[in-house]
Protein backbone atom coordinates (compact mmCIF):
# COMPACT_ATOMS: atom_id res chain seq x y z
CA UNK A 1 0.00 0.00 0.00
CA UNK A 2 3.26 2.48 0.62
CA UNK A 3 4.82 2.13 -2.34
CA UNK A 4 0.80 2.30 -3.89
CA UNK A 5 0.34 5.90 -2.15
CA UNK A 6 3.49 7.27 -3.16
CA UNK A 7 3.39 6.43 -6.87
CA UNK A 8 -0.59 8.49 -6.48
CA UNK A 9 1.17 11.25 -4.63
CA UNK A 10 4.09 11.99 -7.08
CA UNK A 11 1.66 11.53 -10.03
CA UNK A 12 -0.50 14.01 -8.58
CA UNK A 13 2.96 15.99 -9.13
CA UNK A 14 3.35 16.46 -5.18
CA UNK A 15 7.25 17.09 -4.13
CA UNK A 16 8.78 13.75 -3.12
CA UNK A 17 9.60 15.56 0.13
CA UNK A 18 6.43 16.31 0.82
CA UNK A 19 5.70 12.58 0.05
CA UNK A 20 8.88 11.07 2.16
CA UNK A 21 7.44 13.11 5.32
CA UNK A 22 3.88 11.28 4.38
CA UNK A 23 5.36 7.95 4.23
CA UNK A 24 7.52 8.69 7.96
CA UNK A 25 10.60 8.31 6.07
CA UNK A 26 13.77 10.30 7.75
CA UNK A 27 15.60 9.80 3.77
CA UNK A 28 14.47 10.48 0.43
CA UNK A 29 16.64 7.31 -0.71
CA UNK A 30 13.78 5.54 1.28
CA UNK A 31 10.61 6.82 -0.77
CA UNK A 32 13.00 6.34 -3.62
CA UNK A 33 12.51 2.89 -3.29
CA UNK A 34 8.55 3.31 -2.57
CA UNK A 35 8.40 4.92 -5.86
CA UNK A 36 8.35 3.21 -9.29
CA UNK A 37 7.62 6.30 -11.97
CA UNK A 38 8.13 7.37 -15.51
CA UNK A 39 11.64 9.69 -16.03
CA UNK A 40 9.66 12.71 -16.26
CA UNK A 41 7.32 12.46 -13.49
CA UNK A 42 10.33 12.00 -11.14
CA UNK A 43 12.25 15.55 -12.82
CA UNK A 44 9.22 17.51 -12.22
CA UNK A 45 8.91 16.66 -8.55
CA UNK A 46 12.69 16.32 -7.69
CA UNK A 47 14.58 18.51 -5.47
CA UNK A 48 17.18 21.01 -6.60
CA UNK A 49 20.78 19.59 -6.53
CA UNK A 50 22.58 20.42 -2.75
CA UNK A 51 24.60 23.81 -3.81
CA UNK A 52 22.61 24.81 -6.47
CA UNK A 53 24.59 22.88 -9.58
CA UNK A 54 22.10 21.39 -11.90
């Protein structure tokens, strides 16, 4: 049923941070594994790279 909600939430383009703090999960990597997606689902919902390179 986890990894079920999180592929609704990040289809419903909600930030996967928003959806690791749903799930309880203290690391992304985590809901990473929760989450089975198409390539550009995952780049519209991903976090900016740490330091600001893209």
């Amino acid at each position: 049923m986890r990894h079920s909600l999180a592929t609704q939430l990040v289809k419903q383009r909600r930030p996967i941070n928003e959806v690791a703090d749903l799930l309880g999960h203290r690391s992304i990597n985590t809901t990473a594994l929760c989450v089975k997606v198409a390539t550009s689902q995952l780049t519209e919902v991903a976090l900016p790279f740490p330091g600001g390179v893209a």
